[in-house]
N, C-alpha and C. Protein backbone atom coordinates (compact mmCIF):
# COMPACT_ATOMS: atom_id res chain seq x y z
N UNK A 1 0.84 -1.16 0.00
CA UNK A 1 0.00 0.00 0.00
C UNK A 1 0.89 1.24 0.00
N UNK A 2 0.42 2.28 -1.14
CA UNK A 2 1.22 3.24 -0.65
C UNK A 2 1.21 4.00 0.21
N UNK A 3 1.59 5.32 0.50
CA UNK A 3 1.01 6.45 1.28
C UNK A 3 0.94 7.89 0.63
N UNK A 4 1.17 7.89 -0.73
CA UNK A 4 0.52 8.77 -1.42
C UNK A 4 -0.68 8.50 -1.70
N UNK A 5 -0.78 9.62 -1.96
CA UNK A 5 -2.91 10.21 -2.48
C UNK A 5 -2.78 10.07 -4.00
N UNK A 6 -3.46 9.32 -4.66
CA UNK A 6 -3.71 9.59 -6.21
C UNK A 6 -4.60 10.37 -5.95
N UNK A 7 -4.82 10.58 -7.37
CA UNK A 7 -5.93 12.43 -7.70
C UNK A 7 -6.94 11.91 -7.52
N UNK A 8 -7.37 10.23 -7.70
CA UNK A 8 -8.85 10.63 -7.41
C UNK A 8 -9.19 9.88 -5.89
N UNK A 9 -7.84 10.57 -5.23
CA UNK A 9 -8.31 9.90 -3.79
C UNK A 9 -7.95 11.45 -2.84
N UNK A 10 -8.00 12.44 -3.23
CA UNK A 10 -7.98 13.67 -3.09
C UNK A 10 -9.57 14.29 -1.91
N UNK A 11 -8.87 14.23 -0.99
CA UNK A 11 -9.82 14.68 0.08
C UNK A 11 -10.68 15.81 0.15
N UNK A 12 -11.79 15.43 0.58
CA UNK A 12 -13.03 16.01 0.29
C UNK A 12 -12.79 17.31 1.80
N UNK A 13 -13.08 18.98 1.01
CA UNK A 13 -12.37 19.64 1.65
C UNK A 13 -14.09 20.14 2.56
N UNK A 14 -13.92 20.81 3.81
CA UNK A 14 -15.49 21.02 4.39
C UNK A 14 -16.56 22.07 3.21
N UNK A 15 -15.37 23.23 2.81
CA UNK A 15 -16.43 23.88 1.73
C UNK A 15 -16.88 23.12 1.05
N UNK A 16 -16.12 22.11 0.33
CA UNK A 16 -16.73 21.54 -1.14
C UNK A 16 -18.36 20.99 -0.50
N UNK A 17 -17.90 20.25 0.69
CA UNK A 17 -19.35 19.49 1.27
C UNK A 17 -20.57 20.67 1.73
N UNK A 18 -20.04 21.75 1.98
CA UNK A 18 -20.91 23.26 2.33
C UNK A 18 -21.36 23.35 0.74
N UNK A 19 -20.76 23.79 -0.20
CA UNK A 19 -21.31 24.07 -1.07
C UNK A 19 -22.20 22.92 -1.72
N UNK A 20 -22.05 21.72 -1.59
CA UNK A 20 -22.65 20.51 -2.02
C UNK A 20 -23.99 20.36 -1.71
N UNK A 21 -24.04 20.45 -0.20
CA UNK A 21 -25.11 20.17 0.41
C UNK A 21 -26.10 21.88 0.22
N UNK A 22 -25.89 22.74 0.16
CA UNK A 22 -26.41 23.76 -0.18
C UNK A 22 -26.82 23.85 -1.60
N UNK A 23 -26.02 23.30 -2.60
CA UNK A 23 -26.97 23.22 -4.19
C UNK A 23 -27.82 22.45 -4.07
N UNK A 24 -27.69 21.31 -3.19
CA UNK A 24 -28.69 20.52 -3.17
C UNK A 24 -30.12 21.07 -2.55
N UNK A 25 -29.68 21.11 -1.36
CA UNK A 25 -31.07 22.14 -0.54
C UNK A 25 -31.66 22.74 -1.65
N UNK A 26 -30.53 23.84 -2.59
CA UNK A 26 -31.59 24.60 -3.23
C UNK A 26 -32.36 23.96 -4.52
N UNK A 27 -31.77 23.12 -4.46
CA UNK A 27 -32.19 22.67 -5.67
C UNK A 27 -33.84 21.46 -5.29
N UNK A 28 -33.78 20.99 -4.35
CA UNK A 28 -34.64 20.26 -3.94
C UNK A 28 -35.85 21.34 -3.55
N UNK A 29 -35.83 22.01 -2.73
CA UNK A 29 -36.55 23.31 -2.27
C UNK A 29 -36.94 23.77 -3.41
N UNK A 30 -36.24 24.22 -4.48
CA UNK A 30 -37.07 24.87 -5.91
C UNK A 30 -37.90 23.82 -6.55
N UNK A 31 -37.68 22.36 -6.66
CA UNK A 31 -38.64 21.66 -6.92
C UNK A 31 -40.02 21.37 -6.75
N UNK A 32 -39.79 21.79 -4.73
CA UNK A 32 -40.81 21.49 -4.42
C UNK A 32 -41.65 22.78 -4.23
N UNK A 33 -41.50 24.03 -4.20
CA UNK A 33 -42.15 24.72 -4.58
C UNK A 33 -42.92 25.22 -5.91
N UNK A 34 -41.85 24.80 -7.05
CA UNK A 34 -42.58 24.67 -8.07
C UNK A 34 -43.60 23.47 -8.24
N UNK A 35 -43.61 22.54 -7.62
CA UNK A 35 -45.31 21.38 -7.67
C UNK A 35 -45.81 22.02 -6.78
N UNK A 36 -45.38 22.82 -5.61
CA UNK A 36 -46.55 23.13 -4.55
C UNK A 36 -47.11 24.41 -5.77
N UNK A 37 -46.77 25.38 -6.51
CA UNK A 37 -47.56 26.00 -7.74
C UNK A 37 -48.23 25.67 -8.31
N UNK A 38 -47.63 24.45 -9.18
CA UNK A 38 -48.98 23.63 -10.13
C UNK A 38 -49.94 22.95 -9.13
N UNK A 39 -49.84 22.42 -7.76
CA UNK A 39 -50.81 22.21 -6.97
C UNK A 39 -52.13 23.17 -6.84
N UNK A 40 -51.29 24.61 -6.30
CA UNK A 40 -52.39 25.64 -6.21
C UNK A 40 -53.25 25.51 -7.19
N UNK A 41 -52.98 26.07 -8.42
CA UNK A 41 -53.57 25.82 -9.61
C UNK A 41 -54.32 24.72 -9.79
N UNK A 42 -54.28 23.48 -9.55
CA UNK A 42 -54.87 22.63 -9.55
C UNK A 42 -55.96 22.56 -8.50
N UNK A 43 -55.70 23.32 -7.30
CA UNK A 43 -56.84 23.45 -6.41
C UNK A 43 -57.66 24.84 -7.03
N UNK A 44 -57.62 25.30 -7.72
CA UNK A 44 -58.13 26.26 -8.42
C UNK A 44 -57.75 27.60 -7.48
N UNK A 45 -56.97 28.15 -7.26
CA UNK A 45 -56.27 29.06 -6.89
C UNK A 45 -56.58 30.08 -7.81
N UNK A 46 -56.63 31.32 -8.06
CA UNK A 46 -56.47 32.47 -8.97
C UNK A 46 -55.41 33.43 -8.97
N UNK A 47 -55.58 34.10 -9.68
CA UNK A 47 -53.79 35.21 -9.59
C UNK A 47 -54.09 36.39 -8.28
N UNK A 48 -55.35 36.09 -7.78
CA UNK A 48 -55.64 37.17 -7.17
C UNK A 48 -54.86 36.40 -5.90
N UNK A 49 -55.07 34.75 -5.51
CA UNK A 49 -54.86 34.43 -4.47
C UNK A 49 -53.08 34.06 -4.27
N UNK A 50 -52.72 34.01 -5.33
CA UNK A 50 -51.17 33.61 -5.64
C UNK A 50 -50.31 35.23 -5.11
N UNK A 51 -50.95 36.06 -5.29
CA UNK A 51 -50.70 37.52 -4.77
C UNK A 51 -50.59 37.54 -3.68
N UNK A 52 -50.87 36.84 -2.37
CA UNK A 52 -50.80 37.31 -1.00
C UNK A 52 -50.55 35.90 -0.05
N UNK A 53 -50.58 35.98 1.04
CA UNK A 53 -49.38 35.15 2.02
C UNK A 53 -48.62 35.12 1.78
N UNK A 54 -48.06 33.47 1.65
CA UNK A 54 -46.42 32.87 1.05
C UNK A 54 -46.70 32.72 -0.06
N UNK A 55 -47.19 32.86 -0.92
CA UNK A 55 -47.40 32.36 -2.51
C UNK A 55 -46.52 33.05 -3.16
N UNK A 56 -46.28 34.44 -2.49
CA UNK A 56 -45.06 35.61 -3.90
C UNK A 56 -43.72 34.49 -2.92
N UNK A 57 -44.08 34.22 -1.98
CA UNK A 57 -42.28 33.73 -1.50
C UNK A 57 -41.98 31.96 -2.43
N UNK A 58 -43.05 31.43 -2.16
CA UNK A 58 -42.97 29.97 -3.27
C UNK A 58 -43.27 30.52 -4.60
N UNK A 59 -43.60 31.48 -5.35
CA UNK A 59 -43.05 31.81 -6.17
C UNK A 59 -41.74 32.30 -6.60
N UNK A 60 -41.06 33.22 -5.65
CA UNK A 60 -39.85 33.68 -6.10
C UNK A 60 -38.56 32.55 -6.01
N UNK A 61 -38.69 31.31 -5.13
CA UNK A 61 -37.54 30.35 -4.74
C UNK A 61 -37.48 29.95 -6.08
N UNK A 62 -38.38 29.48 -7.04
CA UNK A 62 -37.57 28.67 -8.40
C UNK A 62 -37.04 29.55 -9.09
N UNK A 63 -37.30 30.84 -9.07
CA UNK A 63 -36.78 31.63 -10.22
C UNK A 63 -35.65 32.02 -9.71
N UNK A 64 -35.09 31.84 -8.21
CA UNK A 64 -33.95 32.52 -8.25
C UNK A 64 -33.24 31.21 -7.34
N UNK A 65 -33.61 29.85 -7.14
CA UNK A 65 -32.58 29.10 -6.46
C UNK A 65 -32.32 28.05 -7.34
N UNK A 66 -32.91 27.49 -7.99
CA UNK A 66 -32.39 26.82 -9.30
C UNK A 66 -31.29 27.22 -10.03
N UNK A 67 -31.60 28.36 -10.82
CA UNK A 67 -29.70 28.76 -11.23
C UNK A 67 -28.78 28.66 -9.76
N UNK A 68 -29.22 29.36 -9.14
CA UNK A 68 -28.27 29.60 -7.61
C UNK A 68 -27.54 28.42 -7.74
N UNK A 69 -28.88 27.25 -7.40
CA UNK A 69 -27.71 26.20 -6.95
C UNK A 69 -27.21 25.39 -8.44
N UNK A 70 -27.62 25.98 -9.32
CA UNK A 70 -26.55 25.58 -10.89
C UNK A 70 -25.43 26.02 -10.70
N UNK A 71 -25.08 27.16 -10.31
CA UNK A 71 -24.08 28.22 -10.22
C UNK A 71 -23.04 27.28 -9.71
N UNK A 72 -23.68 26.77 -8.32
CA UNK A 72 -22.67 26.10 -7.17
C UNK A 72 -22.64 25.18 -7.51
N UNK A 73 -23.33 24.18 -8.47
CA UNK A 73 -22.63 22.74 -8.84
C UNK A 73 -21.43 23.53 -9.60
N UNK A 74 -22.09 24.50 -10.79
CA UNK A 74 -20.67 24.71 -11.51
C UNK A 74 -19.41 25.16 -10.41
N UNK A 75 -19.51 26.22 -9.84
CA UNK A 75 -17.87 26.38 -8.50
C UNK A 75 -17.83 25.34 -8.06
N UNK A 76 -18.58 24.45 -7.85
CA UNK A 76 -17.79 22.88 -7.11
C UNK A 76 -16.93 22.29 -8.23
N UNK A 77 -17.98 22.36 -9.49
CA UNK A 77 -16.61 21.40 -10.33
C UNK A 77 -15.74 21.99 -10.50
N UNK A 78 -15.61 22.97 -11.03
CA UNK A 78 -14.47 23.80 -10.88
C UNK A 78 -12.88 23.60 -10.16
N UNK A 79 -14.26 23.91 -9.02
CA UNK A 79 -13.07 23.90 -7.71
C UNK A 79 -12.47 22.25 -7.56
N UNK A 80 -12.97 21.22 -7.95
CA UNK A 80 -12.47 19.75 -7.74
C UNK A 80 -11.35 19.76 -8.90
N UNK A 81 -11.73 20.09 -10.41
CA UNK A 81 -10.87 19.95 -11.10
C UNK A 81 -9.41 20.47 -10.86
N UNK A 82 -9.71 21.85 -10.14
CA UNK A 82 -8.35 22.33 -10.05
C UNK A 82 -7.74 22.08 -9.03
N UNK A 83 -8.25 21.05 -7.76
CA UNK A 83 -7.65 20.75 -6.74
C UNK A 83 -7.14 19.10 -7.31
N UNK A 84 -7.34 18.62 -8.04
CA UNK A 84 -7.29 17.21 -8.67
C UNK A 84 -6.31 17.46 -9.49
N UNK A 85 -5.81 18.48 -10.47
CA UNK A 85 -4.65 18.93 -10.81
C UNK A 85 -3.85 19.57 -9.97
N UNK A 86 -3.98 19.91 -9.27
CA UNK A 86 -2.80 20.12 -8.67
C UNK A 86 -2.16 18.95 -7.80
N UNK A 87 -3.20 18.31 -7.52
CA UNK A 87 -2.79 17.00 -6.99
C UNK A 87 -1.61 16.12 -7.93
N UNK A 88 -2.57 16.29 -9.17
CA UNK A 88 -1.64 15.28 -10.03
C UNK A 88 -0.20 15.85 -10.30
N UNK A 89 -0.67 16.99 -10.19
CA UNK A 89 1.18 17.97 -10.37
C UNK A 89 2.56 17.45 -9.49
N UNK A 90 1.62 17.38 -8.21
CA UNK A 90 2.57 16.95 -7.37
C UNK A 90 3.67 15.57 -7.06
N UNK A 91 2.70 15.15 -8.22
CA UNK A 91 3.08 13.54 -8.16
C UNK A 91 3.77 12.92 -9.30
């Protein structure tokens, strides 16, 4: 056995798992607000009623946490590729 790290045994750093688990959140969370939408609608909801409580807030999560957490899958890969090269540099 050795005791070097190959690149794809390159340790998983706490951000990468912060940012991981946070695209995910958002990404699960925008899902489910967008079916809890087509739900309303399906309970026959109107634009008058989608206007007031939480409805403008489960409206605004897909339009703005979906890319969000696109964004952060993309900086995660990113960030793996270039920590995986530099790994391999070293070696």
């Amino acid at each position: 056995m050795t005791t070097q790290n190959s690149p794809s045994e390159v340790p998983v750093r706490r951000v990468d798992r912060i940012i991981a688990f946070t695209a995910l959140t958002l990404a699960v969370l925008s899902v489910v607000c967008f079916f809890t939408l087509f739900a309303g609608s399906a309970i026959g909801l109107d634009e008058h009623d989608f206007g007031q409580g939480a409805w403008p807030f489960i409206a605004v999560i897909p339009l703005y946490g979906l890319p969000f957490a696109f964004a952060l899958i993309i900086v995660l890969l990113v960030m793996t590729f270039i920590r995986k090269g530099r790994a391999a540099k070293r070696q």
